[in-house]
Structures are given as C-alpha cells and as structure tokens.
Protein backbone atom coordinates (compact mmCIF):
# COMPACT_ATOMS: atom_id res chain seq x y z
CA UNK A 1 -10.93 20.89 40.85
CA UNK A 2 -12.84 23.55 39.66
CA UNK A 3 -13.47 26.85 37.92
CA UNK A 4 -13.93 30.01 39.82
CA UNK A 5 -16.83 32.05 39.01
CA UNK A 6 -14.73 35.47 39.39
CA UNK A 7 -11.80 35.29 36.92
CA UNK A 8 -10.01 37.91 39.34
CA UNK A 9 -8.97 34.67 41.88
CA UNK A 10 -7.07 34.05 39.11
CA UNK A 11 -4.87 36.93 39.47
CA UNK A 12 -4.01 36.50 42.51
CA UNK A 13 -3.02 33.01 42.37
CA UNK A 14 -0.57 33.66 39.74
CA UNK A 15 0.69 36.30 42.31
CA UNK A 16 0.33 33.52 44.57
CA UNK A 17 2.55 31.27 42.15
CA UNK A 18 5.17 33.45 41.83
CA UNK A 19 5.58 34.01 45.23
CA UNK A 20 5.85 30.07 46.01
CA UNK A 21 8.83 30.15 43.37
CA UNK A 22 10.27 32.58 45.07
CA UNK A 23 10.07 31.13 48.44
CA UNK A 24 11.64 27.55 47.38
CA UNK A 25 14.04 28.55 44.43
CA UNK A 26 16.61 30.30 46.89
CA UNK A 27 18.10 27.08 48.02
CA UNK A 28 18.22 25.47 44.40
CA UNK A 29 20.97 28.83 43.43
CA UNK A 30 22.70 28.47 46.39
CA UNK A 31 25.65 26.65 44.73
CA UNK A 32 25.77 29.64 42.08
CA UNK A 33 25.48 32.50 44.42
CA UNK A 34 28.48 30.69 46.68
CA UNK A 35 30.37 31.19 43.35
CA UNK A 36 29.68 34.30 42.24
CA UNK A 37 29.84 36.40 45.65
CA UNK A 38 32.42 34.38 46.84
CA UNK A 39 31.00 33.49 49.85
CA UNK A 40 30.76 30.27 51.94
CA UNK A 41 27.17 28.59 51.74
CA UNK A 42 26.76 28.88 55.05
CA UNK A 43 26.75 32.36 54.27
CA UNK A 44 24.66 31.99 51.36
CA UNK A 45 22.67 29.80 53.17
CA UNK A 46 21.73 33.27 55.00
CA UNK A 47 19.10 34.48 51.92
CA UNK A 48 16.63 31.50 52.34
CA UNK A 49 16.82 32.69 56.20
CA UNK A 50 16.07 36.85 55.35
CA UNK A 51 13.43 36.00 53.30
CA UNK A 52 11.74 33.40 55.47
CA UNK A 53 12.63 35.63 58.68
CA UNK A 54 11.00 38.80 57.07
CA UNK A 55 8.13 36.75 55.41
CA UNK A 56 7.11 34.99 59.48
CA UNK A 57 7.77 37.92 61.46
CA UNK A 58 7.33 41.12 59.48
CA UNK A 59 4.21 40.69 57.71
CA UNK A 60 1.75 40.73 60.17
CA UNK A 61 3.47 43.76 61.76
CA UNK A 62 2.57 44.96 58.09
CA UNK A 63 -1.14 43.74 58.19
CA UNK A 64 -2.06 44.96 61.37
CA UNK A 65 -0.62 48.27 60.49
CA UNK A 66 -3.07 48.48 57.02
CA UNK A 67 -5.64 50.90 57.35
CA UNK A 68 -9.24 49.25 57.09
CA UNK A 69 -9.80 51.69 54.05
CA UNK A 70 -6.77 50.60 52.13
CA UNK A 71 -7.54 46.60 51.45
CA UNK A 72 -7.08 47.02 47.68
CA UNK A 73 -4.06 49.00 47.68
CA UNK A 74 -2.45 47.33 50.45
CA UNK A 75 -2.84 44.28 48.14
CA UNK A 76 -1.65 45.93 45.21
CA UNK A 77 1.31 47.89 46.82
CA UNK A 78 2.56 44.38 48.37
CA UNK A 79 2.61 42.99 45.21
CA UNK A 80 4.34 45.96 43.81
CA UNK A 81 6.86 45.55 46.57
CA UNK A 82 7.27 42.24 45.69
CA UNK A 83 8.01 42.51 42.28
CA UNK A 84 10.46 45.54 42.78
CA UNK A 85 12.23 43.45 45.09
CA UNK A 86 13.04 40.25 43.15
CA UNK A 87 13.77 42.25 40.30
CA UNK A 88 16.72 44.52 42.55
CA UNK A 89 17.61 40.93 43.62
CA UNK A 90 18.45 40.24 40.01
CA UNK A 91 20.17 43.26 39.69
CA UNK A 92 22.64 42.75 42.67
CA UNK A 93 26.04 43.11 42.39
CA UNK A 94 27.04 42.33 46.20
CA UNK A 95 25.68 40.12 48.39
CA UNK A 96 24.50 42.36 50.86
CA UNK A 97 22.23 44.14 48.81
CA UNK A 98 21.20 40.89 47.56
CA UNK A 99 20.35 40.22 51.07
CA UNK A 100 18.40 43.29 51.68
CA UNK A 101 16.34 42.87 48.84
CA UNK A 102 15.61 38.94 49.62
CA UNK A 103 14.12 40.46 53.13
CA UNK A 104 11.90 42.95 51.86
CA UNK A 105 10.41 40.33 49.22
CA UNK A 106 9.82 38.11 51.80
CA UNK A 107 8.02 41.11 53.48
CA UNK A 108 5.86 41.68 50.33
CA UNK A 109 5.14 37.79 49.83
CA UNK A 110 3.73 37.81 53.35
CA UNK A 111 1.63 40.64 53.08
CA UNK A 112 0.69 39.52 49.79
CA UNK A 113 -0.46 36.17 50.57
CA UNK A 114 -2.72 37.30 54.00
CA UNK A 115 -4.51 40.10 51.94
CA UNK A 116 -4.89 37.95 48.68
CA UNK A 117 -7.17 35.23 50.74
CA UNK A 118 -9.05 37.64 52.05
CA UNK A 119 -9.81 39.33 48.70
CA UNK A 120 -10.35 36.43 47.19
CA UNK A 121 -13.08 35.69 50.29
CA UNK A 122 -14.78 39.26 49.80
CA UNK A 123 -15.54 38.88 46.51
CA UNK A 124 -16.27 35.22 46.40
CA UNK A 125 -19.93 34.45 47.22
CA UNK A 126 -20.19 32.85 50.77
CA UNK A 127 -20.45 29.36 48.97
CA UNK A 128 -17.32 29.64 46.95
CA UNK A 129 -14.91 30.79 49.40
CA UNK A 130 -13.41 27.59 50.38
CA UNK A 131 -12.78 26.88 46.69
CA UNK A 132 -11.12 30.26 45.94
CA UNK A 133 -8.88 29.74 48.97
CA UNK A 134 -8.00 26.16 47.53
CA UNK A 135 -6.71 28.26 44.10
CA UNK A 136 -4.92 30.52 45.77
CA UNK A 137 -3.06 27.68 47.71
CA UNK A 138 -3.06 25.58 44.86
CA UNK A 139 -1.50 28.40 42.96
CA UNK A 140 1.58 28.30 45.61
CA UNK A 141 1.74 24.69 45.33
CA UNK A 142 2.06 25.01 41.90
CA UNK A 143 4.86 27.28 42.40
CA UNK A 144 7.11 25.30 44.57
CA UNK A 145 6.03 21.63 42.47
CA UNK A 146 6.41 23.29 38.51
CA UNK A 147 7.46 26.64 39.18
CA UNK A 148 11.08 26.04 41.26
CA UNK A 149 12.49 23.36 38.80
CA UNK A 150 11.75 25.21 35.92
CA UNK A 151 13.32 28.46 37.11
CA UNK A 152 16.25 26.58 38.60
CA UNK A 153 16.37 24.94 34.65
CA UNK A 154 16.72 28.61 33.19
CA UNK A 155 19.14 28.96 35.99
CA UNK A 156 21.75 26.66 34.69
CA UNK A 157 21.40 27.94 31.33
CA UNK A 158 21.28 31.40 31.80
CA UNK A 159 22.60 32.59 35.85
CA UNK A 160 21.08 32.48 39.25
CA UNK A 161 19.71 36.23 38.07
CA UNK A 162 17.54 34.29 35.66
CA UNK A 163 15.11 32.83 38.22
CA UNK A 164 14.40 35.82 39.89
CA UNK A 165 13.66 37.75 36.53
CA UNK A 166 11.15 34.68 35.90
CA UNK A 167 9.60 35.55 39.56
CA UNK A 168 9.51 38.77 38.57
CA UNK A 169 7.83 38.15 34.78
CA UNK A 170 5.24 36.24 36.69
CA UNK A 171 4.81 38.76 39.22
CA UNK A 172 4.11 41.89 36.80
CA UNK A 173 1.66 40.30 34.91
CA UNK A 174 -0.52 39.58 38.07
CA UNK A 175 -0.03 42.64 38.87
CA UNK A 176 -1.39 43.83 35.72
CA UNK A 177 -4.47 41.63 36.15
CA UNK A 178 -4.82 43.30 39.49
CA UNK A 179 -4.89 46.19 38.55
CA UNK A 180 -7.72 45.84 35.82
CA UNK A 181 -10.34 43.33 37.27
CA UNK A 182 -9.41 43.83 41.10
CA UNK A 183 -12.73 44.68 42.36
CA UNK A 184 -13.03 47.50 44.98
CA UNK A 185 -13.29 45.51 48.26
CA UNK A 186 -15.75 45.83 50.90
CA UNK A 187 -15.06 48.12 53.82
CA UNK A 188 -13.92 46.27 56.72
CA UNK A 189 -14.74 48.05 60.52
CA UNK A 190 -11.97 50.32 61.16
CA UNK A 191 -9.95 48.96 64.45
CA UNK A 192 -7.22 50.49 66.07
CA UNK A 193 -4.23 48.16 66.06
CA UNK A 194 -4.45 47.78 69.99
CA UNK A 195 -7.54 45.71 68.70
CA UNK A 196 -6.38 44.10 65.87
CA UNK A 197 -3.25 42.80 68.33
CA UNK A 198 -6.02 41.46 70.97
CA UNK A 199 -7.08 38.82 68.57
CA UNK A 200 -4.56 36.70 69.92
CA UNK A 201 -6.44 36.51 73.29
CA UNK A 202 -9.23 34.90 71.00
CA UNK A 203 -9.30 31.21 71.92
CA UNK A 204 -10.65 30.34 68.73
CA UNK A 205 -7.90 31.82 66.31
CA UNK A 206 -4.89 30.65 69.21
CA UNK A 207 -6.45 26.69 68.76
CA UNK A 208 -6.51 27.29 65.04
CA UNK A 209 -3.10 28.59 65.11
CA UNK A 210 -1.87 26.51 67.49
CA UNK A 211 -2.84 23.59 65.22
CA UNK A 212 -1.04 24.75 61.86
CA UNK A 213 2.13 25.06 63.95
CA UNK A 214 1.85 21.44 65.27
CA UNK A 215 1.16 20.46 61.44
CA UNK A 216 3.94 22.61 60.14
CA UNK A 217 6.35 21.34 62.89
CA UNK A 218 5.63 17.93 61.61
CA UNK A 219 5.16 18.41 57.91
CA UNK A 220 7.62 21.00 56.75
CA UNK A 221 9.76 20.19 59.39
CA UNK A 222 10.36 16.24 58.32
CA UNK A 223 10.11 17.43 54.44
CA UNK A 224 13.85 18.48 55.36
CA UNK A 225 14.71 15.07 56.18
CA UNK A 226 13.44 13.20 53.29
CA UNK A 227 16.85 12.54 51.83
CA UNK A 228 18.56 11.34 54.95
CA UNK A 229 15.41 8.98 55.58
CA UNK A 230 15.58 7.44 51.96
CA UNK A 231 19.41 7.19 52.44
CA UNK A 232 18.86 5.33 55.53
CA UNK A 233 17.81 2.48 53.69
CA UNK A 234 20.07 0.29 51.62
CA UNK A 235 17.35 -0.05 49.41
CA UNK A 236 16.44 3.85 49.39
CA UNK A 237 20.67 4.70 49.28
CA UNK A 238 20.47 3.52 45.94
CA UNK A 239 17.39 6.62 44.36
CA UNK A 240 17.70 9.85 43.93
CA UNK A 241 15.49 11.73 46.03
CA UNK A 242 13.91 14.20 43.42
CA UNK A 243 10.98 11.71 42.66
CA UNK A 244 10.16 11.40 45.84
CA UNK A 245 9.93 15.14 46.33
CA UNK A 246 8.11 15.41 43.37
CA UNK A 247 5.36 12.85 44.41
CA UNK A 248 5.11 15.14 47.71
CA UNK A 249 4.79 18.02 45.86
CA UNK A 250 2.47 16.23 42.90
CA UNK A 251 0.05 15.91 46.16
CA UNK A 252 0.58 18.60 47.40
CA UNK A 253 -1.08 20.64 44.24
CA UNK A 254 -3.84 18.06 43.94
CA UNK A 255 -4.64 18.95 47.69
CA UNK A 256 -4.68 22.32 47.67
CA UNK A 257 -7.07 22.09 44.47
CA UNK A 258 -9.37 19.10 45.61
CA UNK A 259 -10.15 20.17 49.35
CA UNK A 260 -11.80 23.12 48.01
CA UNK A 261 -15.30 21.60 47.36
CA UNK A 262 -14.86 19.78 50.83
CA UNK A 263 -14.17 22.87 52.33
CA UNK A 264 -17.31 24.36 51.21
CA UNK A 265 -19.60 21.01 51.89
CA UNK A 266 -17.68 19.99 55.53
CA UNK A 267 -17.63 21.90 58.72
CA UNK A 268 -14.25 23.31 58.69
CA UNK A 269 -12.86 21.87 61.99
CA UNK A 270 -14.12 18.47 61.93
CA UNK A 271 -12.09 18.59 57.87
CA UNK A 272 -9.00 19.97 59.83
CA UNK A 273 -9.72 16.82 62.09
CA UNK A 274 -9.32 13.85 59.54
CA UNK A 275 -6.66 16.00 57.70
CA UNK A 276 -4.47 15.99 61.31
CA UNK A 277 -5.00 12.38 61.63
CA UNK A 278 -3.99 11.18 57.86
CA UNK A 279 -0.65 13.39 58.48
CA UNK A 280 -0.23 11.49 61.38
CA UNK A 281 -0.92 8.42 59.64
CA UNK A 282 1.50 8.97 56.87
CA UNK A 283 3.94 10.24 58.77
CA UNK A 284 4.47 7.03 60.75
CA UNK A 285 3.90 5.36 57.43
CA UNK A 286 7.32 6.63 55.85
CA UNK A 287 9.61 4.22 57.69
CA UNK A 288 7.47 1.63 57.56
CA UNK A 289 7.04 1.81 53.76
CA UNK A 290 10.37 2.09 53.54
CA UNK A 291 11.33 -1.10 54.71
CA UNK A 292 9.32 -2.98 52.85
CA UNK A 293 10.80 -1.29 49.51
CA UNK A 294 11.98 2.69 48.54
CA UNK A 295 9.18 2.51 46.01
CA UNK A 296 6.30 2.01 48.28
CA UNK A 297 7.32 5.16 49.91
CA UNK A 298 5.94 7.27 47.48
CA UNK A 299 2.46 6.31 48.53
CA UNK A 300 2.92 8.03 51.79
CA UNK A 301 4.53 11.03 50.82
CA UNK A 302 2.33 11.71 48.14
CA UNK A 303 -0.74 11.51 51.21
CA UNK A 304 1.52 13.50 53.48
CA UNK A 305 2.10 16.38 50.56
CA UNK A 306 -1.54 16.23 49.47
CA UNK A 307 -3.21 16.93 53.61
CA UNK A 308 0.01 18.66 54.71
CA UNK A 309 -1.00 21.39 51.38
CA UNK A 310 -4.84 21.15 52.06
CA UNK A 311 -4.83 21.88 55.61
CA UNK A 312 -4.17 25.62 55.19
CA UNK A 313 -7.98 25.54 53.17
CA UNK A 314 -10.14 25.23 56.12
CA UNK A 315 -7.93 26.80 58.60
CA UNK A 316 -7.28 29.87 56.87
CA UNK A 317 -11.78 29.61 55.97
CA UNK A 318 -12.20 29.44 59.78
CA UNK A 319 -9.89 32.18 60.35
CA UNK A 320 -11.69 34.43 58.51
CA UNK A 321 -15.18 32.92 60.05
CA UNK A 322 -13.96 34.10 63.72
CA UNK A 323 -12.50 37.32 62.70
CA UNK A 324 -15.72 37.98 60.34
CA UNK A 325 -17.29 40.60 62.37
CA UNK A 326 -13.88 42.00 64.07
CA UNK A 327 -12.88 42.77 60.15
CA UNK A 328 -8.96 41.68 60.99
CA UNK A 329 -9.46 38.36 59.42
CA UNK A 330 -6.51 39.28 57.03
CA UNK A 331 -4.29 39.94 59.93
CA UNK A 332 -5.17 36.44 61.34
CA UNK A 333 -4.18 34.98 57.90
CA UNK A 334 -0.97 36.09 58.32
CA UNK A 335 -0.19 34.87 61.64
CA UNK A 336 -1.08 31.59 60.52
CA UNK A 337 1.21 31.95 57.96
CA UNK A 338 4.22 32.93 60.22
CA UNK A 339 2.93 30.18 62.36
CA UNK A 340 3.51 27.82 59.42
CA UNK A 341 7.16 29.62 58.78
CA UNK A 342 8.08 29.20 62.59
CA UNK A 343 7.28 25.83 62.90
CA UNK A 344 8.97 24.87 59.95
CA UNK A 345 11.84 26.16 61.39
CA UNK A 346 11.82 24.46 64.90
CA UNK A 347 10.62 21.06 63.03
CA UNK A 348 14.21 21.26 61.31
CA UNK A 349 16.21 22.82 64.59
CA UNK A 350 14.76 19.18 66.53
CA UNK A 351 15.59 17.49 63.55
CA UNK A 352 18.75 17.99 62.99
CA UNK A 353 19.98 18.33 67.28
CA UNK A 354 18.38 14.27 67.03
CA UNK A 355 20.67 13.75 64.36
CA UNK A 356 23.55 15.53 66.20
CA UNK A 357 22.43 13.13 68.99
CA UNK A 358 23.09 10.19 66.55
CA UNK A 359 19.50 9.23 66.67
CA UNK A 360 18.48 7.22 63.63
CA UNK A 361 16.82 9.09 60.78
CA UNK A 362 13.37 7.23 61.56
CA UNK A 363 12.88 8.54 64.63
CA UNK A 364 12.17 11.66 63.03
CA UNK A 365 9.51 10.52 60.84
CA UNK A 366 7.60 8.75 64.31
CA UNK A 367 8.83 12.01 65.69
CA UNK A 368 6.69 14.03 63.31
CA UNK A 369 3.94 11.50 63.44
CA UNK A 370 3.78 11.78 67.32
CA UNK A 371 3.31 15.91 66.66
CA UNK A 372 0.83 16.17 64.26
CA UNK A 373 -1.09 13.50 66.61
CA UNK A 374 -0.93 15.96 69.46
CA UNK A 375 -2.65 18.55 66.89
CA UNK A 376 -5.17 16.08 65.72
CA UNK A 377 -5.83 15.94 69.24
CA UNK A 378 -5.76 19.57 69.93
CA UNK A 379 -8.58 19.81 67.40
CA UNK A 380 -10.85 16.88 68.65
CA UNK A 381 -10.94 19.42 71.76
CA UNK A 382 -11.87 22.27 69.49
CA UNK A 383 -14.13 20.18 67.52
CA UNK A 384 -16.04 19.12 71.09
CA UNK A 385 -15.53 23.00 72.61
CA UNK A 386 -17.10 24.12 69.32
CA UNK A 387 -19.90 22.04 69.62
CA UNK A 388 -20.92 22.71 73.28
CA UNK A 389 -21.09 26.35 72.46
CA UNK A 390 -23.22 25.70 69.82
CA UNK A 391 -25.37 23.68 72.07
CA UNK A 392 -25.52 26.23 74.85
CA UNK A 393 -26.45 29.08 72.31
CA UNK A 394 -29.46 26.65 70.53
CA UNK A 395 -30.31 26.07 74.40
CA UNK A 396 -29.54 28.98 77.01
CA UNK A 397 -30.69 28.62 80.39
C-alpha cells in the first residue's frame, strides 16, 4: 500500500467508494423495498438491473459525447448527478420513480468512474499512475467489502432510504473535495466522436477488452454462485456463506491496493498475464478445496477476490497507454467497465441455464476456470504480438 503524493486521488476514491456501495447495496434492501412498494422481488429485483443496465451501456455513450475541453466538469457534473440521484432515490415514494432515479445513478457512477482514472492519471506523475489507479479501485473495493454491510446495518435500523442517504453523505463530501483541490486537467486533442467511436477498430484496446470480459465472465460471474457451491457440500451446507464473501472481498481490497507498486515496476500485459492464470488457478481450486474441508476454501477465494480486483490496475494503465496520444483514453475506461458489467451478466445467464440443466454446482467453478484460461491465453498472444512490434520498430527493414 501506499500514500499518494497528490491528496486530490483521495477525493475521488471516496467518490469511488460511494459509488461501489451503491452498486452492491441494492440487492441487500431488496427484501425491504418488496415490502414497502408492494411489489414481487422479481420486480424489485428490476433496480439492481436499471442501475447496472444504465451504468454498462449508457456511460460511454456519455464519455464519448464529453467535449475534450470539459474533463473537469464532466467529472464534477457526474458526480453531481450521482449524488442528486441517490438522494431522489431516498426520497421515492413509488417504485417507478425509484427506478428512474436508480438508472440515472448508474449513469453518473459510470461516467464517474471512467473520468476519475483518468484524472487521477493526468495529474499523477508518469511513475505514480499505476498506484493512483490501485486507490481509486481500492476505494470501490472498499465500498462493496466495508461500505455495503454497514449501510445495509443502518438499513435495518433505520429503512432501506437510510443506505442511500449514506451513499449520498459520502458522495457530497467528495464532491466537496473536488471541488476545492481538483486540479484543472490537461487539455486532451479535441476528436470528433466519429473518432472517439473508431477506437474500437484498435486491436490493442479490443485484446485488452476482450480480456476483462473473459475475467469478468469468470470472476463476477461464479461470485453469484458461491452459496450454491458451499451448499453443495455436506460439509459447506452446514456455514453461512457471509465469511466466505467476506474473505473474497477482504482480497479483493488488498488487491486493488497492493498491485499498484507492481503496476508501476511490471510491464502491464505480462502483470495481466500471471493475474489471468492465478484466476484460473483458483477458480479450479474452489471445488477442490472444498472437498477436502469448507474451511480450506477460503484460501482460494480470498486469491480469486484479491487478482479478480487487481486486474482492472494494469488494464485500465494500458488503456490509457494506447489511447495516450488519441486523448479518448477516458472513453476506453469506460468500455472496459461496461465490458466488466456485461460479462458479469452472461457469467450468471450460463450459470444459472447449467443449473436449469441440473448440472452440478462444480461445474461452474471448472466452468469459470476454463474461461479465464482462454483469457490468460488471449493475453500470452498479446504479450508475444506486443513484443514483435517492439522488435520490428527497434529493427525496421
């Protein structure tokens, strides 16, 4: 771990820690917003959807649509939107208008997030940026490990309401910091969005996305399945899952912290590489551990929460690399964040149609081990296609 040289990272991981409360607390209120709309919670079920949807799909509409100029205030008007949003969520009295609301704070969460990194990246020095990317990430983690148990704690006590106004505490006072230390940020080469949209037909930023999907298919997507797995067991039937989710999310905030440094000393894709094959690894671990006693499962999942958190270090620090001179490196950032949102989403749709099938709950873990080995192996390729371009420029003919 360590301690940024610009306090102003700070901010926005704070932002960054509120908005992974937000992102994870929906599902923990579910039961109390089923009561109090009167609604069924497959209805309910519908707000972690809207804000995930909105978050994967409309922010990089958002981000591509920012004017170059506008960096700062784009930042500080998502967070703005963010805030106002969680706090009208608090405020609803129906649950479509609750639903509205969780949309457009997904919107300003995703917008947030892409234009935060790259902030913090402008006015890190070239050294440091890894490490202020690993705060910002850490921040999130942080969020979803401390922030969505404590919130869902006030929630009991005090009404589903009470976890957004927490989210929404949190939010306002980075948005305070923001707006007294945020820096002016450096210009960025105007590009009309034409451009920006082109990026995609960059081989190096569709590998790189390519890559967190594959990892988010397999991480996120199994984290669903963690209680069926340890049920599985007669020796897991017997635990309550909580501290096993804890120990994934105990790793996965020591990740995002401690791959910082790495990310600054390592070559970015060749880090990406060994991070791919430990989720692998641990990933086809979780049965195995299993068997042998619930306990020794911990080990795995707190590996698999620690890489499956790091990974989006380097890969969002490469993103920015490629897009450097194209100055769209934020829009980039939020791609790979829908691609992490997406494939989250189809890791849990194959989950749960294997399950339908009556497959047993293992095969999902080898299932998720066998994906993130195809993007371990998608990135030896990019590791080897990276280094015979960097051959060929050293040696033209």
């Amino acid at each position: 771990m360590f301690k940024s040289k610009n306090p102003t990272v700070y901010f926005i991981a704070l932002g960054a820690f509120a908005l992974g409360m937000a992102s994870y607390v929906t599902a923990g209120l579910l039961p109390m917003i089923e009561a109090d709309f009167s609604v069924p919670v497959a209805i309910a079920a519908q707000l972690v959807t809207a804000f995930t949807l909105a978050y994967g799909l409309g922010s990089p509409i958002f981000v591509a649509l920012l004017p170059a100029h506008m960096q700062r205030t784009g930042l500080l008007l998502a967070l703005v939107l963010f805030v106002l949003a969680n706090a009208a969520s608090a405020l609803s009295v129906d649950f479509t208008t609750l639903l509205i609301f969780r949309s457009i704070a997904g919107i300003g969460a995703g917008v947030y997030l892409a234009t935060g990194i790259a902030a913090s990246a402008a006015i890190s020095p070239a050294d440091q940026r890894g490490k202020s990317i690993a705060v910002i990430m850490g921040g999130m983690a942080s969020g979803t490990v401390l922030g969505v148990p404590l919130s869902l704690l006030l929630a009991e006590r005090f009404g589903w309401a009470s976890a957004l106004w927490l989210v929404t505490g949190l939010g306002a006072v980075a948005l305070l910091g923001l707006l007294a230390r945020l820096p002016r940020l450096p210009a960025v080469r105007a590009t009309p969005l034409k451009a920006k949209l082109a990026l995609l037909a960059d081989g190096q930023v569709t590998i790189i996305l390519l890559v967190s999907l594959l990892a988010a298919i397999a991480s996120l997507g199994m984290y669903t399945f963690v209680a069926p797995l340890l049920a599985s067991s007669e020796q897991g039937a017997s635990y309550s899952v909580m501290p096993f989710l804890w120990a994934w999310g105990v790793g996965g905030v020591l990740g995002s912290f401690l791959i910082g440094p790495l990310a600054d000393r390592f070559k970015g894709p060749v880090l990406t590489l060994w991070i791919m094959v430990i989720l692998a690894v641990a990933l086809f671990l979780l049965p195995v551990s299993l068997s042998a006693g619930a306990w020794l499962m911990m080990l795995p999942i707190g590996i698999w929460g620690a890489v499956g958190w790091a990974l989006q270090v380097p890969q969002n620090n490469e993103l920015l690399k490629a897009r450097e001179q194209q100055g769209d490196g934020n829009l980039s950032i939020a791609l790979n964040e829908s691609a992490l949102y997406l494939g989250s989403a189809i890791g849990a749709a194959m989950g749960g149609l294997l399950l339908l099938q009556e497959w047993p709950v293992w095969v999902l873990a080898i299932s998720a081990a066998v994906v993130a080995g195809f993007g371990a192996l998608l990135q030896l390729f990019n590791c080897k296609r990276q280094s015979a371009t960097a051959r060929l420029s050293a040696h033209p003919s």
